[in-house]
Protein backbone atom coordinates (compact mmCIF):
# COMPACT_ATOMS: atom_id res chain seq x y z
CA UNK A 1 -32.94 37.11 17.47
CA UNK A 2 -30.91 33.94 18.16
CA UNK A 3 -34.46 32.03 18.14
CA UNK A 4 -35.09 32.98 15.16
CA UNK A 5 -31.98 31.66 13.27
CA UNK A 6 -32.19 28.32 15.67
CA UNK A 7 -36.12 28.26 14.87
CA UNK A 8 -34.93 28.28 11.22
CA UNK A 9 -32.41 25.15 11.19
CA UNK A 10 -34.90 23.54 13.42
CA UNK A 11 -38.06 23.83 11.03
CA UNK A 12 -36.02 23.68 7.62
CA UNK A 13 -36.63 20.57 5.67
CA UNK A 14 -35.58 19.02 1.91
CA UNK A 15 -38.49 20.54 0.44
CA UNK A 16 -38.08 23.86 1.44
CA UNK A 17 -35.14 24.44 -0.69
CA UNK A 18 -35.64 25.57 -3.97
CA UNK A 19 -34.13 23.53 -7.04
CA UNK A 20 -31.37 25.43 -7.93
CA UNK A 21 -30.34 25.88 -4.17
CA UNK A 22 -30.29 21.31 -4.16
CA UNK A 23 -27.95 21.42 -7.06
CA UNK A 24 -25.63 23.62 -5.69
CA UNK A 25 -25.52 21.43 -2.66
CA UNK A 26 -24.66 18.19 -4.48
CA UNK A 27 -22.01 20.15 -5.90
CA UNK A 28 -20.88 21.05 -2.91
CA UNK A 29 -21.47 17.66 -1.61
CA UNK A 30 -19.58 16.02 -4.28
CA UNK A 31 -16.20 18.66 -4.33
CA UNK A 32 -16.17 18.38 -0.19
CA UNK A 33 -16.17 14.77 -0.55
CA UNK A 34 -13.27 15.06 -3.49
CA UNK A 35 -11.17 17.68 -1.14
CA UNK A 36 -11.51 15.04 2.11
CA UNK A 37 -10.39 12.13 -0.34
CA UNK A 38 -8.23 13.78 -2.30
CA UNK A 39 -6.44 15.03 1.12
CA UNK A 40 -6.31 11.37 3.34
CA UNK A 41 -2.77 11.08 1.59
CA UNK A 42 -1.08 14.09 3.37
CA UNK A 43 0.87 13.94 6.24
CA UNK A 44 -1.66 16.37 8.17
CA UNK A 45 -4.72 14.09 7.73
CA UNK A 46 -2.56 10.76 8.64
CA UNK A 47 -1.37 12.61 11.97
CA UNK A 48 -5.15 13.85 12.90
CA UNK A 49 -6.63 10.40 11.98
CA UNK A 50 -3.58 8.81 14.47
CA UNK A 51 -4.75 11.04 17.15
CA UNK A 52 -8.30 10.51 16.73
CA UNK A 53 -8.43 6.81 16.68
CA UNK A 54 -5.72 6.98 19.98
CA UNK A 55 -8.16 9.32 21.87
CA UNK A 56 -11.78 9.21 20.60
CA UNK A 57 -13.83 5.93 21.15
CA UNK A 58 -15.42 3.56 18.57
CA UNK A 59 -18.73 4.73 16.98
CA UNK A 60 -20.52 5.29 13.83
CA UNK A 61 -19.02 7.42 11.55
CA UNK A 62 -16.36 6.60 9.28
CA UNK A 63 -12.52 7.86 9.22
CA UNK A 64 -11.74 8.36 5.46
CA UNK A 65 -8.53 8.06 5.78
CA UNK A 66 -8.17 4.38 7.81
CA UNK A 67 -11.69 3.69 7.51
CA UNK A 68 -12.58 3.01 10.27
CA UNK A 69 -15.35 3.68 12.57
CA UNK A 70 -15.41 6.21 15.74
CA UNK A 71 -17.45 8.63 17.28
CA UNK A 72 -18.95 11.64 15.45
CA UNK A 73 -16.74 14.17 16.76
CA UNK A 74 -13.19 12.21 16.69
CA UNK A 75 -14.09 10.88 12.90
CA UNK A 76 -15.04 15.20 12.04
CA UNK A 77 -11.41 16.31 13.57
CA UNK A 78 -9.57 13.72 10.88
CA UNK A 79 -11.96 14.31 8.02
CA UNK A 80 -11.97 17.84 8.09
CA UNK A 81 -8.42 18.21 8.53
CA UNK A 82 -8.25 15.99 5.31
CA UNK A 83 -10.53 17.79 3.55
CA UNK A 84 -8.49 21.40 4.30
CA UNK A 85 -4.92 19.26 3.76
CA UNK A 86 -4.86 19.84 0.13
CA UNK A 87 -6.41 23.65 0.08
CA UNK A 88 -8.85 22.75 -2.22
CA UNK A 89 -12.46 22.52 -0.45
CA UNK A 90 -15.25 25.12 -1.33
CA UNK A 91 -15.01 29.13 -0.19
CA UNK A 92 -17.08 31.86 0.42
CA UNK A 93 -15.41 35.63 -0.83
CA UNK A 94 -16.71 37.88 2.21
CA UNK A 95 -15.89 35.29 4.83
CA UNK A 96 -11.85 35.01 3.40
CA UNK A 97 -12.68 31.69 4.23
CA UNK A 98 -13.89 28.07 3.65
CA UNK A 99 -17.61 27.36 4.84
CA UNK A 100 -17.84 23.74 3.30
CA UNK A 101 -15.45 22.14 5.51
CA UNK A 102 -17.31 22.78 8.63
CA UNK A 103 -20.43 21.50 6.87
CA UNK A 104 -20.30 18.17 4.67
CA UNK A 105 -17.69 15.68 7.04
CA UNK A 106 -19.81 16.59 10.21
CA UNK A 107 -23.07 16.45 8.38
CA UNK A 108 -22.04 13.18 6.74
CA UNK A 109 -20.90 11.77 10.65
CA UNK A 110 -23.82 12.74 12.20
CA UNK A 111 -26.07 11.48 9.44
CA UNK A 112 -23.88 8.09 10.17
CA UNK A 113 -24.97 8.53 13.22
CA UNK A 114 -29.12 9.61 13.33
CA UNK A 115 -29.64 8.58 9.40
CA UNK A 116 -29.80 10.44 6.75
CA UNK A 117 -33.55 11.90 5.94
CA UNK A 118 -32.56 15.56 5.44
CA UNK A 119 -29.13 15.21 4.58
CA UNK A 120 -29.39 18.82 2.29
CA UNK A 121 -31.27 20.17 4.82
CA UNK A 122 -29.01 20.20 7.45
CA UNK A 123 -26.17 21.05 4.88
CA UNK A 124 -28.14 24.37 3.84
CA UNK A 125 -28.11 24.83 7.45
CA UNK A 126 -24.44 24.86 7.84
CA UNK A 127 -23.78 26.60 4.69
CA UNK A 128 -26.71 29.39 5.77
CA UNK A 129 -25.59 30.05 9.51
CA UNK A 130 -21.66 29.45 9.28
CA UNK A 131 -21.31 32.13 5.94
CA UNK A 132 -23.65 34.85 8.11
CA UNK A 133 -21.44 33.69 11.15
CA UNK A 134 -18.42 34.82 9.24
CA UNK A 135 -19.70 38.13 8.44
CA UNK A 136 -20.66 38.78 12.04
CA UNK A 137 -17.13 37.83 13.14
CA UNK A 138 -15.60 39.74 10.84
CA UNK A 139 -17.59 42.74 11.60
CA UNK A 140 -16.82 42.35 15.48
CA UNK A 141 -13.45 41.60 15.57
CA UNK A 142 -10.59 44.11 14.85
CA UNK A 143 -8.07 41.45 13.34
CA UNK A 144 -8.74 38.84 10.65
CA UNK A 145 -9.54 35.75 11.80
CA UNK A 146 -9.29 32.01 10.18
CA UNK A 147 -12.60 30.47 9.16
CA UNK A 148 -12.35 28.54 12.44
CA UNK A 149 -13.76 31.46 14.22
CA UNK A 150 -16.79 31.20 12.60
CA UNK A 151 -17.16 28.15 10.99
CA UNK A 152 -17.83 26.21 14.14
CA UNK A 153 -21.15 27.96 14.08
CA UNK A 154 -22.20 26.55 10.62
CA UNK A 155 -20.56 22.89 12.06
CA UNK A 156 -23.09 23.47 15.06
CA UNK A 157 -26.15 24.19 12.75
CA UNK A 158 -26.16 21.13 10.18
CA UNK A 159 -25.25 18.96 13.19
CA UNK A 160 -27.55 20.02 15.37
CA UNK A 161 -30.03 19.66 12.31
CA UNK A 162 -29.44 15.85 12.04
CA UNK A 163 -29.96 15.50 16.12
CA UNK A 164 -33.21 16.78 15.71
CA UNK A 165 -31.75 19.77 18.52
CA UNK A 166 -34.98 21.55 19.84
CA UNK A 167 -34.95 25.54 19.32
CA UNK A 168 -33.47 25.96 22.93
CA UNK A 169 -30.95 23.40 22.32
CA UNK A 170 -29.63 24.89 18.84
CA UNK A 171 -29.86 28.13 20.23
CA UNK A 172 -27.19 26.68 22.67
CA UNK A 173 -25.43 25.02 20.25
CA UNK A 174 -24.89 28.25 18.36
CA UNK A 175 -23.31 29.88 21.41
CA UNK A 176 -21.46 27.20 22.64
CA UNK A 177 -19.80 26.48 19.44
CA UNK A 178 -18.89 30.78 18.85
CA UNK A 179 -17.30 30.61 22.45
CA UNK A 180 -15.04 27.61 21.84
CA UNK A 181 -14.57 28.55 18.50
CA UNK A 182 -10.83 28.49 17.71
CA UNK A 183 -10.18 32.05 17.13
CA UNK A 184 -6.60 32.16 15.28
CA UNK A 185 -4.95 34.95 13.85
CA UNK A 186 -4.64 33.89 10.24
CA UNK A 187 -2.25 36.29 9.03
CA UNK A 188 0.42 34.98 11.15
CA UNK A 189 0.28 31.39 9.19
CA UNK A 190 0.31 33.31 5.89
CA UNK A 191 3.76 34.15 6.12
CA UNK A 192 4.49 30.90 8.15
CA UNK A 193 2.45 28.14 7.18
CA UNK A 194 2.09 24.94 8.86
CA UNK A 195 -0.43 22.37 9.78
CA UNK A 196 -2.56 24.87 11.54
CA UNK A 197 -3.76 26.47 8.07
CA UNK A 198 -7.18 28.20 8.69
CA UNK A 199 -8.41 26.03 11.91
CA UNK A 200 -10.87 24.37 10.05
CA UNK A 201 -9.91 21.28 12.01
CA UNK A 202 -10.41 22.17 15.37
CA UNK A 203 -13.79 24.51 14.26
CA UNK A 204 -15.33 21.94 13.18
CA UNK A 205 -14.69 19.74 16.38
CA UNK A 206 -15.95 23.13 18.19
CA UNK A 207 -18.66 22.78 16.36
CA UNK A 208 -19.69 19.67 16.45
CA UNK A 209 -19.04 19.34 20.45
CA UNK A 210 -20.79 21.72 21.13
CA UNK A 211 -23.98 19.94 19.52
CA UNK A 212 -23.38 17.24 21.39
CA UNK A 213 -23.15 19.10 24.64
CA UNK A 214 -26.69 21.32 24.23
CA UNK A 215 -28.25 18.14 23.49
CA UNK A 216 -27.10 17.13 27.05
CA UNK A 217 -28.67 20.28 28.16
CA UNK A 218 -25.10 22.41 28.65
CA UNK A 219 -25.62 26.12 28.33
CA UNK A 220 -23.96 28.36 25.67
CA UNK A 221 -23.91 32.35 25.07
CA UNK A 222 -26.03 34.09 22.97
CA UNK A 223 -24.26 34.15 19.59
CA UNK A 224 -23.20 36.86 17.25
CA UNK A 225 -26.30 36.03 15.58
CA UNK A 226 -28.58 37.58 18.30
CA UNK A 227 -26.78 41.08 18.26
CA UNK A 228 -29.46 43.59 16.58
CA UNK A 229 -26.52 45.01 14.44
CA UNK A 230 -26.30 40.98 12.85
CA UNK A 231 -29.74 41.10 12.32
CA UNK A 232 -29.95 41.78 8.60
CA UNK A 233 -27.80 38.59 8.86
CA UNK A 234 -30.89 36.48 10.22
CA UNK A 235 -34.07 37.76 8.84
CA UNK A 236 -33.12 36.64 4.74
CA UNK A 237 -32.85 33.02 6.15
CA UNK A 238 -34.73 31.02 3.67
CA UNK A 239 -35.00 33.72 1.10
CA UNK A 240 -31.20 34.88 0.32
CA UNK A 241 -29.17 31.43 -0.18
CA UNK A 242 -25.81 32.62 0.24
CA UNK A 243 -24.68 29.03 -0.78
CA UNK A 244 -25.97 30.00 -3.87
CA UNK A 245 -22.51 32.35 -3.73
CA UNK A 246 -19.79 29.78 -3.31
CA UNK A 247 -16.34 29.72 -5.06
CA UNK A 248 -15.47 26.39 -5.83
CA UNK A 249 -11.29 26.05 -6.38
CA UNK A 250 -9.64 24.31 -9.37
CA UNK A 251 -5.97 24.10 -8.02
CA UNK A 252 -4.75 22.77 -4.62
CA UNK A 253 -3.74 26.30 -3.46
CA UNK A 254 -4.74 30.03 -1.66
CA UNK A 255 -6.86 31.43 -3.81
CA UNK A 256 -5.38 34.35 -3.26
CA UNK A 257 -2.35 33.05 -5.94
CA UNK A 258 -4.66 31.63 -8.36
CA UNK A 259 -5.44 34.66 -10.44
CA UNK A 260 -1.71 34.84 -11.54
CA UNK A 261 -2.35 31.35 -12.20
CA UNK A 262 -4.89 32.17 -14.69
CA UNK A 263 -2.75 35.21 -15.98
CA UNK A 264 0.40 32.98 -16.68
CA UNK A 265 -2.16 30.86 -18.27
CA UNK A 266 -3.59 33.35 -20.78
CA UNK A 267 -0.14 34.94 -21.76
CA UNK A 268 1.54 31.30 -22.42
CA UNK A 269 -1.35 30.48 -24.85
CA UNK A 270 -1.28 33.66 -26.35
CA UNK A 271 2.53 34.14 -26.87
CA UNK A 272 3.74 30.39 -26.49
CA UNK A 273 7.03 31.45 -24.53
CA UNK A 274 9.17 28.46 -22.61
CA UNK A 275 10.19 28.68 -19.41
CA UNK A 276 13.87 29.57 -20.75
CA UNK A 277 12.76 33.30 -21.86
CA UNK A 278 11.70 34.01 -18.87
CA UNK A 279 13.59 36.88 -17.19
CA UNK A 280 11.15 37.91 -14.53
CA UNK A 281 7.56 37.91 -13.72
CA UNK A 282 5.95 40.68 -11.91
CA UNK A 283 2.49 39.98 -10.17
CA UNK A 284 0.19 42.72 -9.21
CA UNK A 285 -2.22 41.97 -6.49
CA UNK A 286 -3.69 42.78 -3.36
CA UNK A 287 -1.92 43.15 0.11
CA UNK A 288 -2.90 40.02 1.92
CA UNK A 289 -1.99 37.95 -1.01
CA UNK A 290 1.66 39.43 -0.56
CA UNK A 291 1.64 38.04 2.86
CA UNK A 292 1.91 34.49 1.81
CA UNK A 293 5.08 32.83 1.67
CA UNK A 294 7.71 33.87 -1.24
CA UNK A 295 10.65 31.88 -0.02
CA UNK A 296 11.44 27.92 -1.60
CA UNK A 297 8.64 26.14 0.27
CA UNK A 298 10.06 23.44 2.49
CA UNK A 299 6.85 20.86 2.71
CA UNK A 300 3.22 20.82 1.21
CA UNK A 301 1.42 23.39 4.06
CA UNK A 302 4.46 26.04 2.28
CA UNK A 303 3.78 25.00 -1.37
CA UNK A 304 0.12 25.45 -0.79
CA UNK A 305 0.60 29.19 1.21
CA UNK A 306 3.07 30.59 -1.75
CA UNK A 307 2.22 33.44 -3.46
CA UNK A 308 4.72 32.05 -6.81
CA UNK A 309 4.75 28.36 -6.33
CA UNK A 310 1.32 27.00 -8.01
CA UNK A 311 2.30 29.92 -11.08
CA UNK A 312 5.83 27.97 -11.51
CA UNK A 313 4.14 24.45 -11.57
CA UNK A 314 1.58 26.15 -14.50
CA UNK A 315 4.50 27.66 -15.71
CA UNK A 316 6.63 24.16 -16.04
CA UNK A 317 4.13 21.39 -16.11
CA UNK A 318 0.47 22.92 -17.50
CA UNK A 319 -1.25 22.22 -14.40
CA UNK A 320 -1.34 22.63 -10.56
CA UNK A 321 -2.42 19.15 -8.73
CA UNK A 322 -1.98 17.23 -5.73
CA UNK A 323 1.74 16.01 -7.47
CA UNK A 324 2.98 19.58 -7.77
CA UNK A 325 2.10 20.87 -3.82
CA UNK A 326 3.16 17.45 -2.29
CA UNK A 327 5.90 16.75 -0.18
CA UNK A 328 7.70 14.78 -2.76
CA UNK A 329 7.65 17.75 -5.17
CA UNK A 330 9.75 20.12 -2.98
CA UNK A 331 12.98 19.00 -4.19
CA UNK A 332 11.67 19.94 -7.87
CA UNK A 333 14.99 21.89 -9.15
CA UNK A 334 12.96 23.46 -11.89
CA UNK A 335 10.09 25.14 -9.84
CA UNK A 336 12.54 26.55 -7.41
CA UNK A 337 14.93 27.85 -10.01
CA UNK A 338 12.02 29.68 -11.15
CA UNK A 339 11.10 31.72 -7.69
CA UNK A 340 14.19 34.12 -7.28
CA UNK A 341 12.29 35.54 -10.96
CA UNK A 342 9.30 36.83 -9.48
CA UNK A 343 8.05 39.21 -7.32
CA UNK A 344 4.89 40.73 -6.20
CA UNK A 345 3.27 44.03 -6.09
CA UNK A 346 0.09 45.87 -4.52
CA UNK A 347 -1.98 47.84 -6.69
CA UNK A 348 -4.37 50.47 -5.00
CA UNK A 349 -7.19 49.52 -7.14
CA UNK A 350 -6.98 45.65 -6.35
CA UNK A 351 -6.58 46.05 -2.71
CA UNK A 352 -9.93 48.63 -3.08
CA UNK A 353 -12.07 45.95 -4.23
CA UNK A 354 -10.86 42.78 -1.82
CA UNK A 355 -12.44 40.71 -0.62
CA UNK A 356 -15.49 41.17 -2.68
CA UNK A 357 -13.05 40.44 -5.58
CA UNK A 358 -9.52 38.83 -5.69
CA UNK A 359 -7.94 39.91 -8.49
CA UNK A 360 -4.66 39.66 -10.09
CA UNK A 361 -2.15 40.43 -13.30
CA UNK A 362 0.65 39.78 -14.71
CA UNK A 363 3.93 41.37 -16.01
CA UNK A 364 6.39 38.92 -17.61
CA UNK A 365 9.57 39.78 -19.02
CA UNK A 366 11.59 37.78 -22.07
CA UNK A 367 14.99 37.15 -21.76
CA UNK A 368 15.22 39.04 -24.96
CA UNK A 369 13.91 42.25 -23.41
CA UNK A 370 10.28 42.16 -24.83
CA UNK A 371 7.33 42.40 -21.73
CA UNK A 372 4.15 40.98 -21.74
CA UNK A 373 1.34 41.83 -19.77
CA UNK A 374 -2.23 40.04 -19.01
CA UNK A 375 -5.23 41.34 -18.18
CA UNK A 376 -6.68 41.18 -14.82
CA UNK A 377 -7.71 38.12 -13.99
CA UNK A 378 -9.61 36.26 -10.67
CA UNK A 379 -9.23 32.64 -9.64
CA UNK A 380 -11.97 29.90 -11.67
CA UNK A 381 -14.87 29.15 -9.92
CA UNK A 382 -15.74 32.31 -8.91
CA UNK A 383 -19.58 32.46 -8.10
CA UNK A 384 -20.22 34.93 -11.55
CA UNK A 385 -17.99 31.86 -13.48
CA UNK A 386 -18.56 28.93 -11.65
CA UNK A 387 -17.07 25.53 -12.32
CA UNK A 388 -19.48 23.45 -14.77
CA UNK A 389 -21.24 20.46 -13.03
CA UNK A 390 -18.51 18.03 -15.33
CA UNK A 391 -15.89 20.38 -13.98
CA UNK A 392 -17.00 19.45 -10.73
CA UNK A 393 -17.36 15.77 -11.36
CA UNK A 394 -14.21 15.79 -13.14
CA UNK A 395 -12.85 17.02 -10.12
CA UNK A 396 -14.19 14.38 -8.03
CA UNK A 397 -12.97 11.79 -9.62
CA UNK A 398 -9.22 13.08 -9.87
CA UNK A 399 -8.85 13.81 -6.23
CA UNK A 400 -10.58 10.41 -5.40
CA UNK A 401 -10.01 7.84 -7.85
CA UNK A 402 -6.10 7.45 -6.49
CA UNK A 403 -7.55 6.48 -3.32
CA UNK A 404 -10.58 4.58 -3.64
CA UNK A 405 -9.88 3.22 -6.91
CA UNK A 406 -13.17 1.87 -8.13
CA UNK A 407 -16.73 3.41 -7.73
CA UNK A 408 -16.01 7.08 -8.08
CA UNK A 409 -18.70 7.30 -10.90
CA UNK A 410 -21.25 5.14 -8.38
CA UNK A 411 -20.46 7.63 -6.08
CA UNK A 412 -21.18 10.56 -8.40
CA UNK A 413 -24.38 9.44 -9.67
CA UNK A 414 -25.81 8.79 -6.31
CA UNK A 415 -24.69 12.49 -4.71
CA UNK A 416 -25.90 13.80 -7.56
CA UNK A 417 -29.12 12.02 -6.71
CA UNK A 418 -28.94 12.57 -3.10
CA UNK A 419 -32.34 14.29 -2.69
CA UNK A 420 -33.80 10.80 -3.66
CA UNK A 421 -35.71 8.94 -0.33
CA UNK A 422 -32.91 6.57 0.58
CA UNK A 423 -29.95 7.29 -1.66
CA UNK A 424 -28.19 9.14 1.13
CA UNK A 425 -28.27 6.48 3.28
CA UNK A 426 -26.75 4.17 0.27
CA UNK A 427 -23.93 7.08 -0.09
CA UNK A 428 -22.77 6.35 3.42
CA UNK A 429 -22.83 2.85 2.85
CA UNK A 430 -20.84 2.97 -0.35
CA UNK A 431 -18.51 5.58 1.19
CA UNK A 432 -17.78 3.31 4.41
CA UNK A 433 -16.83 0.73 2.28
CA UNK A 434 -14.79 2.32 -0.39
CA UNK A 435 -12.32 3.56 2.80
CA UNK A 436 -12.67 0.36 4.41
CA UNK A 437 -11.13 -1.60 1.29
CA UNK A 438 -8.67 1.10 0.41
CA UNK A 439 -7.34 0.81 4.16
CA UNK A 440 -7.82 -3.22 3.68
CA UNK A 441 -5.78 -3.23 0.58
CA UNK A 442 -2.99 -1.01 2.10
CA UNK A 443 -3.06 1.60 0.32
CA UNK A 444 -0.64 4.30 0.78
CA UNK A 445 -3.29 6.79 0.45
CA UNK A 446 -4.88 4.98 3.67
CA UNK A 447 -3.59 3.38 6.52
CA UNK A 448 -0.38 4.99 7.73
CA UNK A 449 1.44 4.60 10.62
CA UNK A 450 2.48 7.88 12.80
């Protein structure tokens, strides 16, 4: 069984994906590049970047956030991590989790690295192998586990694509990266949040390492992949694209809050309250969404993991962006006056249908004793409403243009060229030197001391 999945990444090529399955890869190419950007800023990704360039040595692929240049699995730790900081990268509903940021920063360092021929290729690897990975995990394991339990596998696949790993040697890869896989209890950072988040960071270094190390010839495990109860997991490789089932997220948030997002959204436009008639709002969800925090959030990781927070910055401002979830914005009297209003509530029927759906409503009450009440609603993006390719661009270019500047739209055309002979070689180019002058120019965004 694990031959066959590792036989898979190993014989997959450009041309063997259908159309629709390389446009949804640009996308995701394009809103994994915006979340790493869009994140270099944070405290998080300026700390892993620090420790990367202190401990990793000099190499090929590019660190976004200083731009410059180390080896493949050193510049993967601080990209990730910057493409996770802001809570905004790709997801995948039956893994709870996020499969793209174990799959475009190591593709794009290894491609650094080997060139980039079959730069889709070895994303639909990732994508493929680390969204069946997460089912498998979640099937074997009791408790619920971040997506760095499983997404090392997918890091493992679309690396060990661009090494050219042999079927033996992916096989390995798979096993190796499962085994070191960082398996973290994600529930307890709900509640808690810090830096840690959902381990994407240190999966994807699993991941990646362990490619590294079965192309040396080290030895892994058979993987979850090659248990016969995973093996309706395997045999619709090539034929069910599950990347073809991605949410993409428009706020910097959990999903799990964004559906009263949405609500607050639809009852403000209907009934055009302010924020002074608000008595209370009441949000009806599912269980695991109450588990995020509800107390004033102290620092960005907090802001991100709130059930309330992202509804009071829709609430006060008319939009949820980097400026409302960063560290500067904690202070913001008007959000936190706003908190000690709401609370949250489980409904049967919600937590029944999670986490094929994540669904939400709303109950608001006036201060002059009048309630309104939404409909249910479920974050935008979802796979049956998905972002619009400008949506996506659009994206793009507001999570990147504050650090890079100039050449977002270059950058857009050529992703969303990428399947072009030679184009993703000019990406990498273009992207090594937008980070190098945005670190040259000293850009706060860039270059930070730690």
């Amino acid at each position: 069984m694990e031959s066959t999945a590792a036989e898979w990444i190993e014989s997959l090529r450009n041309d063997d994906l259908p159309g629709n399955v390389q446009r949804q890869l640009k996308r995701c190419l394009l809103d994994g590049l915006g979340a790493a950007l869009g994140g270099v800023h944070t405290r998080a990704a300026q700390i892993a970047a620090a420790y990367a360039e202190d401990t990793a040595r000099e190499g090929a692929a590019t660190v976004f956030v200083t731009g410059s240049r180390l080896a493949v699995p050193g510049a993967v730790l601080a990209n990730v991590i910057s493409a996770n900081a802001l809570d905004i990268d790709d997801g995948y509903r039956p893994s709870k989790g996020h499969p793209g940021g174990f799959v475009i920063g190591p593709t794009l360092a290894a491609c650094q690295e080997r060139g980039a021929t079959d730069l889709l290729a070895a994303m639909a690897a990732g994508y493929e192998v680390g969204t069946r990975a997460a089912v498998a995990t979640h099937r074997y394991y009791t408790h619920y586990h971040a997506s760095g339990s499983w997404g090392a596998m997918g890091a493992a696949a679309c690396v060990g694509r661009v090494l050219g790993l042999n079927t033996e040697q992916l096989g390995n890869a798979l096993g190796l990266a499962e085994y070191h896989a960082a398996l973290s209890p994600i529930e307890r950072c709900l509640g808690t949040p810090a830096m840690t988040k959902d381990a994407i960071g240190w999966g994807a270094y699993a991941g990646t390492s362990a490619a590294y190390l079965a192309a040396r010839g080290f030895t892994g495990n058979p993987s979850l992949l090659s248990d016969p109860a995973n093996r309706d997991l395997v045999e619709d490789l090539g034929t069910k694209w599950r990347v073809m089932d991605l949410y993409f997220k428009a706020y910097p948030c959990c999903r799990w809050a964004q559906p009263g997002v949405e609500a607050v959204v639809s009852l403000q436009r209907e009934h055009a309250f302010s924020v002074s008639e608000l008595a209370g709002i009441v949000l009806h969800t599912f269980r695991e969404a109450t588990l995020l925090q509800q107390t004033p959030p102290r620092n960005t990781e907090e802001a991100q993991y709130h059930l309330f927070w992202a509804v009071a910055a829709m609430l006060v401002y008319g939009t949820v962006g980097p400026a409302q979830v960063s560290d500067q914005a904690m202070g913001d009297s008007r959000l936190v006056e706003l908190l000690p209003r709401m609370r949250a509530v489980i409904e049967p029927d919600l937590q029944a249908r999670f986490p094929a759906e994540a669904l939400g409503w709303v109950e608001i009450t006036l201060t002059d004793g009048s309630v309104l009440r939404s409909g249910e609603f479920t974050a935008r993006g979802d796979a049956h409403a998905p972002l619009s390719d400008e949506e996506v661009k659009e994206k793009f270019s507001r999570l990147a243009e504050p650090v890079l500047r100039e050449g977002t739209g270059e950058i857009i055309d050529i992703v969303m060229d990428v399947q072009v002979p030679g184009n993703g070689a000019i990406l990498l180019d273009r992207l090594d030197l937008a980070c190098r002058r945005a670190s040259n120019r000293g850009s706060e965004s860039c270059r930070t001391v730690c």
